[in-house]
Every structure is written in C-alpha cells, then in structure tokens.
C-alpha atoms as a PDB file:
ATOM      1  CA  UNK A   1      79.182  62.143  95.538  1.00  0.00           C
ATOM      2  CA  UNK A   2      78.180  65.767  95.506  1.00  0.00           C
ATOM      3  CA  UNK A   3      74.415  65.964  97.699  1.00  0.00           C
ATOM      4  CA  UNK A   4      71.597  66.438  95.433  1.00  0.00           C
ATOM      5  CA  UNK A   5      70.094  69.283  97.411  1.00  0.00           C
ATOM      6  CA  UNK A   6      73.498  71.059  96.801  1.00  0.00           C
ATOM      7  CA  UNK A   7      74.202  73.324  93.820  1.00  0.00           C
ATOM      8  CA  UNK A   8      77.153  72.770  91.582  1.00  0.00           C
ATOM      9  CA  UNK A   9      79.998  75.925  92.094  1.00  0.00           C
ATOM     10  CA  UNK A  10      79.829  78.035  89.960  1.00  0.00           C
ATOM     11  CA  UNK A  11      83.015  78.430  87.530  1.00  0.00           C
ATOM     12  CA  UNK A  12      83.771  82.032  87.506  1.00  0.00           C
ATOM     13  CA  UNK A  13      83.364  85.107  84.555  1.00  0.00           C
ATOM     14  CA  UNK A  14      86.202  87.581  84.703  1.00  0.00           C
ATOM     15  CA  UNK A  15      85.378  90.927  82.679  1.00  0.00           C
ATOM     16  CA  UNK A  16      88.601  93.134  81.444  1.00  0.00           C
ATOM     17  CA  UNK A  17      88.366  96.455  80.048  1.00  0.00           C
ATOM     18  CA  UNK A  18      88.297  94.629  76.721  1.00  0.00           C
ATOM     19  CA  UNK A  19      87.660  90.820  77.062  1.00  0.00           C
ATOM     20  CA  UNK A  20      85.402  88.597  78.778  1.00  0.00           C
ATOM     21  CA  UNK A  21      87.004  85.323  80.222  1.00  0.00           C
ATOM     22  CA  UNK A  22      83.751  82.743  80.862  1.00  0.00           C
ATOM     23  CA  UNK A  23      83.525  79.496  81.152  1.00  0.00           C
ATOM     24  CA  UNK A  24      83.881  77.182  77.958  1.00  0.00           C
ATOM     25  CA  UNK A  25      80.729  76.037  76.413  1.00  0.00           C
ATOM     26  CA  UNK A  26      79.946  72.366  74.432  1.00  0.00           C
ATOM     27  CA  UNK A  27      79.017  75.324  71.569  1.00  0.00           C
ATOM     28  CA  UNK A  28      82.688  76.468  71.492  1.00  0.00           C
ATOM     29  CA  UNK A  29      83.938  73.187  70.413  1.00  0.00           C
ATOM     30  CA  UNK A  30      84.224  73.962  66.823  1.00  0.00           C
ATOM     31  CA  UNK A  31      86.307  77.430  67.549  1.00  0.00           C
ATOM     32  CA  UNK A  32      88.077  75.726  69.778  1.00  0.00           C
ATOM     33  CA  UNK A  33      89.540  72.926  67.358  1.00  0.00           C
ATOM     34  CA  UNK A  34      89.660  75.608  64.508  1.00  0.00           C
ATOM     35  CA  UNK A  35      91.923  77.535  66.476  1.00  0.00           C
ATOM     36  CA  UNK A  36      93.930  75.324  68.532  1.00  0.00           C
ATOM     37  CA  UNK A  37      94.064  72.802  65.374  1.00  0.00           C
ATOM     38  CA  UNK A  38      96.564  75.096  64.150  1.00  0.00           C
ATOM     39  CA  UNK A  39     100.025  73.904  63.767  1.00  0.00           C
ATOM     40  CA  UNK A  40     101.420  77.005  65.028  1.00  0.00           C
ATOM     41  CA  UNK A  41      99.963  76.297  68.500  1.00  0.00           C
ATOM     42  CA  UNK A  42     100.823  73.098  68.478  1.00  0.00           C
ATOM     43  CA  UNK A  43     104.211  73.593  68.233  1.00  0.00           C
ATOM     44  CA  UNK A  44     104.947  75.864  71.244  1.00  0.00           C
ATOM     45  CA  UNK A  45     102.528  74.349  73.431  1.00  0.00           C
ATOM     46  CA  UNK A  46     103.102  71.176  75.148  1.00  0.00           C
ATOM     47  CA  UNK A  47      99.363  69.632  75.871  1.00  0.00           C
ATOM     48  CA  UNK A  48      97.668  70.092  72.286  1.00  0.00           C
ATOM     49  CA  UNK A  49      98.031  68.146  69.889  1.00  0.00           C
ATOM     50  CA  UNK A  50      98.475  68.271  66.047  1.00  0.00           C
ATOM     51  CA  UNK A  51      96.851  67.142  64.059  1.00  0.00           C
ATOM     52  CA  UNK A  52      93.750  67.810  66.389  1.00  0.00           C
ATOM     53  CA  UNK A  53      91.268  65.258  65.550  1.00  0.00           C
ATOM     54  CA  UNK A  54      87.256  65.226  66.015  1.00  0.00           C
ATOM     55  CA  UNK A  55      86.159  65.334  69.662  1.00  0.00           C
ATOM     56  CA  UNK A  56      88.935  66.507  71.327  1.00  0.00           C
ATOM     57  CA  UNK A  57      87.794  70.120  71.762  1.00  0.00           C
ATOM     58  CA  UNK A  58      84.789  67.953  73.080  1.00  0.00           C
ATOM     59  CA  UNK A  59      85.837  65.687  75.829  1.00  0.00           C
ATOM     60  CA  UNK A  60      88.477  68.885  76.914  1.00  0.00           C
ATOM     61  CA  UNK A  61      85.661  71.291  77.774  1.00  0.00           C
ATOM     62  CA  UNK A  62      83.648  68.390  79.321  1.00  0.00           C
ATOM     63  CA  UNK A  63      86.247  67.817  81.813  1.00  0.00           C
ATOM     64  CA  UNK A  64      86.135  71.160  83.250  1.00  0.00           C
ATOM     65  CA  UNK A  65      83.704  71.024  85.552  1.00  0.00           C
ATOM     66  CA  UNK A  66      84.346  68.579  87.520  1.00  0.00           C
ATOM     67  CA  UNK A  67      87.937  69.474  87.515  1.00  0.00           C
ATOM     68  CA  UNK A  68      86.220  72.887  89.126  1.00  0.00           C
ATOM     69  CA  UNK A  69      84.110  70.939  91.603  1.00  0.00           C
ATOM     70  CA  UNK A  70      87.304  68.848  92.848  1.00  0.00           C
ATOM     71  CA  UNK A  71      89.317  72.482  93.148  1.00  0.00           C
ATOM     72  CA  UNK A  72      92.028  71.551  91.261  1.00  0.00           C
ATOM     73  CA  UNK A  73      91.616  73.704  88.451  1.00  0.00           C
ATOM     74  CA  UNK A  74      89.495  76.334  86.280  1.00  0.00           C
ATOM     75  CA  UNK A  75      90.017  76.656  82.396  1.00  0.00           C
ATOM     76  CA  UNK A  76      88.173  79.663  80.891  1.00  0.00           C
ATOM     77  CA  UNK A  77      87.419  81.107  77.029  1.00  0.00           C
ATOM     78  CA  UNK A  78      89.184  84.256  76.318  1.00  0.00           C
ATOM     79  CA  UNK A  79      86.599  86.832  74.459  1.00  0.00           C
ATOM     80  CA  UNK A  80      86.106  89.910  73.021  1.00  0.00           C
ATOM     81  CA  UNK A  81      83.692  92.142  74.740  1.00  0.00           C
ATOM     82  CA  UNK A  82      82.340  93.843  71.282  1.00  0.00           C
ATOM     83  CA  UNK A  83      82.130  90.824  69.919  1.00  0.00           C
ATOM     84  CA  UNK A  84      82.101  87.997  72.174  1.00  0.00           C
ATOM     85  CA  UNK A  85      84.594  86.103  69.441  1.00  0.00           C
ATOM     86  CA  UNK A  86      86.736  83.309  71.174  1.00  0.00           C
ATOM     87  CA  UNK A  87      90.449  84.328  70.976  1.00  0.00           C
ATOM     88  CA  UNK A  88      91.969  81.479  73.419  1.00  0.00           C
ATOM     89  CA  UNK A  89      92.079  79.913  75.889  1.00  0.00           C
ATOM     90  CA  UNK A  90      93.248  80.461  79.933  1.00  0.00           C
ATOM     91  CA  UNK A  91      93.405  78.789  82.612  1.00  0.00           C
ATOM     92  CA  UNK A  92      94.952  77.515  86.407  1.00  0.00           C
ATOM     93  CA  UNK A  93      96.260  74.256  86.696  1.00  0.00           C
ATOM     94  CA  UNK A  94      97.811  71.594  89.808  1.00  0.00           C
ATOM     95  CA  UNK A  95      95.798  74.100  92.396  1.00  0.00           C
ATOM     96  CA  UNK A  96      97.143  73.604  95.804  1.00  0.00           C
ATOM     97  CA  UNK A  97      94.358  74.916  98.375  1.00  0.00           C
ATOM     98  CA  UNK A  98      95.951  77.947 100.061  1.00  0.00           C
ATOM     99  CA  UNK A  99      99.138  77.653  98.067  1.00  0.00           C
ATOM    100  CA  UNK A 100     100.171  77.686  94.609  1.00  0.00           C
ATOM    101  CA  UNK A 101      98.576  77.193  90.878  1.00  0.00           C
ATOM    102  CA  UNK A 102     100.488  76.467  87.504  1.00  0.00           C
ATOM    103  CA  UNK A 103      98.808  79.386  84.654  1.00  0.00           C
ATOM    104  CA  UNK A 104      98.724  78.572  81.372  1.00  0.00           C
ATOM    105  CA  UNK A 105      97.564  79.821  78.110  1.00  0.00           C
ATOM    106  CA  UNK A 106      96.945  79.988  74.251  1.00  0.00           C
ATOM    107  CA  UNK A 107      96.227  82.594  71.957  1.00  0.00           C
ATOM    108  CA  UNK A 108      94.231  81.722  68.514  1.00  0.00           C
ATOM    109  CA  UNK A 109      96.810  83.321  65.759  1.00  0.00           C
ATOM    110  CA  UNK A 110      94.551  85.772  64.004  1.00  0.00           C
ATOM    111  CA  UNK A 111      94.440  87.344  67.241  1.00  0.00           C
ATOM    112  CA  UNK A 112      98.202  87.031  68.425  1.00  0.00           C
ATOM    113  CA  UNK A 113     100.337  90.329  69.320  1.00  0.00           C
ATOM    114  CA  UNK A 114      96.898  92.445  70.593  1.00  0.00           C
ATOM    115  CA  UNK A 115      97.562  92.507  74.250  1.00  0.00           C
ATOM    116  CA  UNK A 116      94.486  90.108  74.887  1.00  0.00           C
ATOM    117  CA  UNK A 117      96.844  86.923  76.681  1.00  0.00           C
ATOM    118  CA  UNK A 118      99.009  89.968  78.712  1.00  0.00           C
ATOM    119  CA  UNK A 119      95.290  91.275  79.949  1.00  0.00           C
ATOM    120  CA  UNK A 120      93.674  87.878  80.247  1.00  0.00           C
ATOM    121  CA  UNK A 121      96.852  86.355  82.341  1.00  0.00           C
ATOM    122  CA  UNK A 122      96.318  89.748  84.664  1.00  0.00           C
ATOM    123  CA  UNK A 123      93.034  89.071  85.444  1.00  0.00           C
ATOM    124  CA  UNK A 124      93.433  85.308  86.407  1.00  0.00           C
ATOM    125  CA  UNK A 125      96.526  86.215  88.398  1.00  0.00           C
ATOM    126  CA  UNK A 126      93.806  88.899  90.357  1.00  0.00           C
ATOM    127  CA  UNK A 127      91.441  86.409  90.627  1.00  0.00           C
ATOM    128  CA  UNK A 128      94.110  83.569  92.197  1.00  0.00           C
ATOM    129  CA  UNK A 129      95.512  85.450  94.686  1.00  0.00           C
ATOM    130  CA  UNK A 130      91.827  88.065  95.439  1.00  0.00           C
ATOM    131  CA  UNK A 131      89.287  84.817  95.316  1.00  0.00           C
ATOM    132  CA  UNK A 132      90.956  81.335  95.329  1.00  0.00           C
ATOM    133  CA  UNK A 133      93.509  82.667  98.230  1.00  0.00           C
ATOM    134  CA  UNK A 134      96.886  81.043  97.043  1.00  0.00           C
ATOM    135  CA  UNK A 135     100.059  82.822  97.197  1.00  0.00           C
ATOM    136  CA  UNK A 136     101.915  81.929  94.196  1.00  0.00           C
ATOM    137  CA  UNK A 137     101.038  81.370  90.523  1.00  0.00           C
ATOM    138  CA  UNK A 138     103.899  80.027  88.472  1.00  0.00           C
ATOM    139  CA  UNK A 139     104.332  79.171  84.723  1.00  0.00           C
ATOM    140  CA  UNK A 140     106.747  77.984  81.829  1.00  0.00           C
ATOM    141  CA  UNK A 141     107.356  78.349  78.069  1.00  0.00           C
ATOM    142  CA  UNK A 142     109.619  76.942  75.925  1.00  0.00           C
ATOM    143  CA  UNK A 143     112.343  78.938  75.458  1.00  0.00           C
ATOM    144  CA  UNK A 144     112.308  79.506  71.827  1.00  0.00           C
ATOM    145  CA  UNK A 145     109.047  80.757  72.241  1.00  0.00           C
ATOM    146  CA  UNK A 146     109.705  84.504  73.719  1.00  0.00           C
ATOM    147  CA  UNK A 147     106.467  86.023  73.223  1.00  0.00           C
ATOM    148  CA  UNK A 148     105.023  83.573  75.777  1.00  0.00           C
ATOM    149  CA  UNK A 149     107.698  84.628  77.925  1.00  0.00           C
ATOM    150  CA  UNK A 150     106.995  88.395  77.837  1.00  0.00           C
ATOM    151  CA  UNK A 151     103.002  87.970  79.070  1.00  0.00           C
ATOM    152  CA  UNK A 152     104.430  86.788  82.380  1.00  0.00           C
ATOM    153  CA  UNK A 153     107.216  89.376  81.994  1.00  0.00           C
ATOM    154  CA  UNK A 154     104.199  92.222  81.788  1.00  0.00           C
ATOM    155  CA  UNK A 155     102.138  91.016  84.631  1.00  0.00           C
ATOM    156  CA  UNK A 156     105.715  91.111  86.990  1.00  0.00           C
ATOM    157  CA  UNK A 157     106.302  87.480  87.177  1.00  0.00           C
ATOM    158  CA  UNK A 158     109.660  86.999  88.176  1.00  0.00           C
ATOM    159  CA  UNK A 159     112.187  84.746  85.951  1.00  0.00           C
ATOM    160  CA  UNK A 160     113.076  81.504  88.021  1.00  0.00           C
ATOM    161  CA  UNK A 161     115.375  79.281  86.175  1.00  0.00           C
ATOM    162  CA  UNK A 162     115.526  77.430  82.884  1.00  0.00           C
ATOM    163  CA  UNK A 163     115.709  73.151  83.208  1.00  0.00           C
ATOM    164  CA  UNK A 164     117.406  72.440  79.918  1.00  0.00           C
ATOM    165  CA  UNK A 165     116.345  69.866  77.620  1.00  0.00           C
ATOM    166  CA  UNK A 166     113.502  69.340  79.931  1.00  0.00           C
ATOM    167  CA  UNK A 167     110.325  68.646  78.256  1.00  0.00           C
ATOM    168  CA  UNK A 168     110.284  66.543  74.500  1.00  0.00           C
ATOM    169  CA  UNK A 169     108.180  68.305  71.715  1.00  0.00           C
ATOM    170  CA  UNK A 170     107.875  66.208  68.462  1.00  0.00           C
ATOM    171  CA  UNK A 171     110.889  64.393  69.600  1.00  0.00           C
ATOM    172  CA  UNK A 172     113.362  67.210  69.985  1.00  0.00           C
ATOM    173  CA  UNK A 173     114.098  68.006  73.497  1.00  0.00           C
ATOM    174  CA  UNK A 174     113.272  71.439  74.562  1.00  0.00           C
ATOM    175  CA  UNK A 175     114.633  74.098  77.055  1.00  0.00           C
ATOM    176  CA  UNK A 176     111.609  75.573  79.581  1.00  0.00           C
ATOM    177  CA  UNK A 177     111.949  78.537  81.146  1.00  0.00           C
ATOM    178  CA  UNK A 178     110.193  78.867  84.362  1.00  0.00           C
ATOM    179  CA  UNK A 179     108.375  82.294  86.446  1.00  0.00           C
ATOM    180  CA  UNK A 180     106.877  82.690  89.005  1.00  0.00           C
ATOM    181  CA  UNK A 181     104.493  85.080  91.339  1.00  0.00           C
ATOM    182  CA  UNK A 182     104.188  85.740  94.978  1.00  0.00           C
ATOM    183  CA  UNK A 183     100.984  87.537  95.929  1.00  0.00           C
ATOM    184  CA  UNK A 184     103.193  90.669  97.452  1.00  0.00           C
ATOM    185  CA  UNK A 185     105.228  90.740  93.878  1.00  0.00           C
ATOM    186  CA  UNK A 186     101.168  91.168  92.614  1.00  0.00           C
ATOM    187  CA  UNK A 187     100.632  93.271  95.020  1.00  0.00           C
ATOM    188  CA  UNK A 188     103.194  95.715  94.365  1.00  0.00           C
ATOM    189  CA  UNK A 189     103.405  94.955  90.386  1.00  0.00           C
ATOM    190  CA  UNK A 190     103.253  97.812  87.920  1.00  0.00           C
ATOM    191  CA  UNK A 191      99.941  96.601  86.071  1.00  0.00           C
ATOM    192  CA  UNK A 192      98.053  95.899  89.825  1.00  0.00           C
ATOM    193  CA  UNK A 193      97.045  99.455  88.923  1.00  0.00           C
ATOM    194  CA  UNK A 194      96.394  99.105  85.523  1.00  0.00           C
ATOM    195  CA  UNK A 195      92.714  99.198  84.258  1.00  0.00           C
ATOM    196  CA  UNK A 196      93.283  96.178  82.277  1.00  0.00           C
ATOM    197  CA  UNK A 197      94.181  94.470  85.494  1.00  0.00           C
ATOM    198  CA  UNK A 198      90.567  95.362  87.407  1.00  0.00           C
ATOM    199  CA  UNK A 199      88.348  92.190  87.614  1.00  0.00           C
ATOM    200  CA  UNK A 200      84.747  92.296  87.544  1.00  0.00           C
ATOM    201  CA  UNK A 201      83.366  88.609  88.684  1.00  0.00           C
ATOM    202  CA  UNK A 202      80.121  87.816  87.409  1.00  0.00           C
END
C-alpha cells in the first residue's frame, strides 16, 4: 500500500507540434465510447469491443492509474492542440523495467489519414526510450490492416515476422504482423529529427 505521506506519480503530458497526448479523464468517457464504439475500430483492433456497451469507456480509464503506479503501463488521450478534441487513444503496454514495452494505438475515424497516430506513436517512442529507459518498443497489427502497419513503418520500426493465423477476431483467425524498435534504430531513425518527433513533458 502506497504511504500516505507519498504523492501519487504523476502520468505524463507529451506536447507535439500539433497534438497534446494527456492523461485520460472520467470526462472523456463519452468521446471515448463514441469513438471507439465504432465498428470500424472494432474490427482491426483486438481489445475493444463491439458493440461497446455503457461503462466500459468508464472502468478502462479508471484502471489507468494504478496500472501507472505499478509501472506496467501508461495509456494517454490523443488531442488536438487548437482544439483540445480527443482523436484516440495511445499507449505502452507489458512494460518490462529497463527493457521492453508493447505500443499500441487507435485513431477515432473522422480523424483517420491526418498524420496524428504517425506523430503521436513518435512521441511515446521518445518518451520510452528518453524517460522510462527501456530499449525496445515493439508492436503488431493485423495484417489486413496496412495503415496500422505504416505508423510503425514512419517512426523506423523494423518489420519482425508475421505468426499466421495467430490471434481470432470475430471468429476468423487472423495473420499479425509484428515490429519492433531498438533505442539505437530511434536513435538513428529519420523522424528522431523531425519536429513532430520533439517531446515537451509537462
């Protein structure tokens, strides 16, 4: 049991040259299920549901922080700087202290093919590998979803494999294709330079 004189971490703000990635808020609950409630997210995704019933956006963004507090993770709300309009959601996932993360994402479909997952998924990479220490950041997408696949493409991950009929998604087995990140493949990536790669930590 955390000691009462001791403050809770505090779950990090990212800034982008055109988002803000903060921590989720009980207020976003009804974006979130609007968004993620669609079908088309459910269907290329492999931990949200459809349909998405009352209370799940709920009981999600209670969990975070004490996932946070145990270190084992850190989900955060993708937004618009102008705006501050949730777009999606990002986040690191099965954090190994020192070692490795799983990234994954979503992207709300008014707001799909507008660069904000390829800049989001650069700044949590920065972050993992400039604040949390680990050395590798890996992810997946199901194969028949390509656009997924070309975020980690842009921010240098490296193609590792595909497991075939690996993961089951409404019954029909699916393909995943698997990347992955070293911290000197960051380090010597294309968009390390990029503006849309410099993170401001609040």
């Amino acid at each position: 049991m955390r000691p009462e004189n001791k403050p809770m971490p505090k779950q990090p703000t990212l800034e982008t040259e055109r988002l803000i990635l903060r921590p989720f808020a009980p207020s976003d609950a009804p974006d979130v299920q609007r968004l993620a409630g669609e079908r088309a997210i459910a269907d290329t995704t492999l931990g949200i549901p459809h349909p998405y019933a009352d209370g799940i956006a709920e009981h999600w963004i209670a969990s975070h922080q004490a996932i946070f507090d145990e270190g084992a993770g850190v989900q955060l709300a993708i937004t618009r700087k102008p705006d501050a309009t949730l777009v999606g959601a990002i986040g690191l996932v099965g954090i190994v202290k020192g070692h490795q993360a799983e990234m994954g994402y979503w992207i709300g479909v008014p707001y799909w093919s507008q660069g904000f997952c390829t800049e989001a998924a650069r700044a949590v990479v920065a972050f993992a590998f400039s604040e949390l220490g680990l050395v590798r950041v890996y992810a997946a997408y199901l194969l028949r979803n390509p656009a997924s696949g070309r975020v980690m493409q842009k921010i240098g991950m490296r193609y590792e494999g595909c497991r075939r009929g690996h993961v089951k998604k409404w019954d029909v087995l699916e393909d995943l294709a698997l990347y992955g990140m070293l911290k000197d493949d960051w380090l010597n990536a294309e968009g390390y330079s990029n503006p849309t790669a410099v993170v401001k930590i609040a």
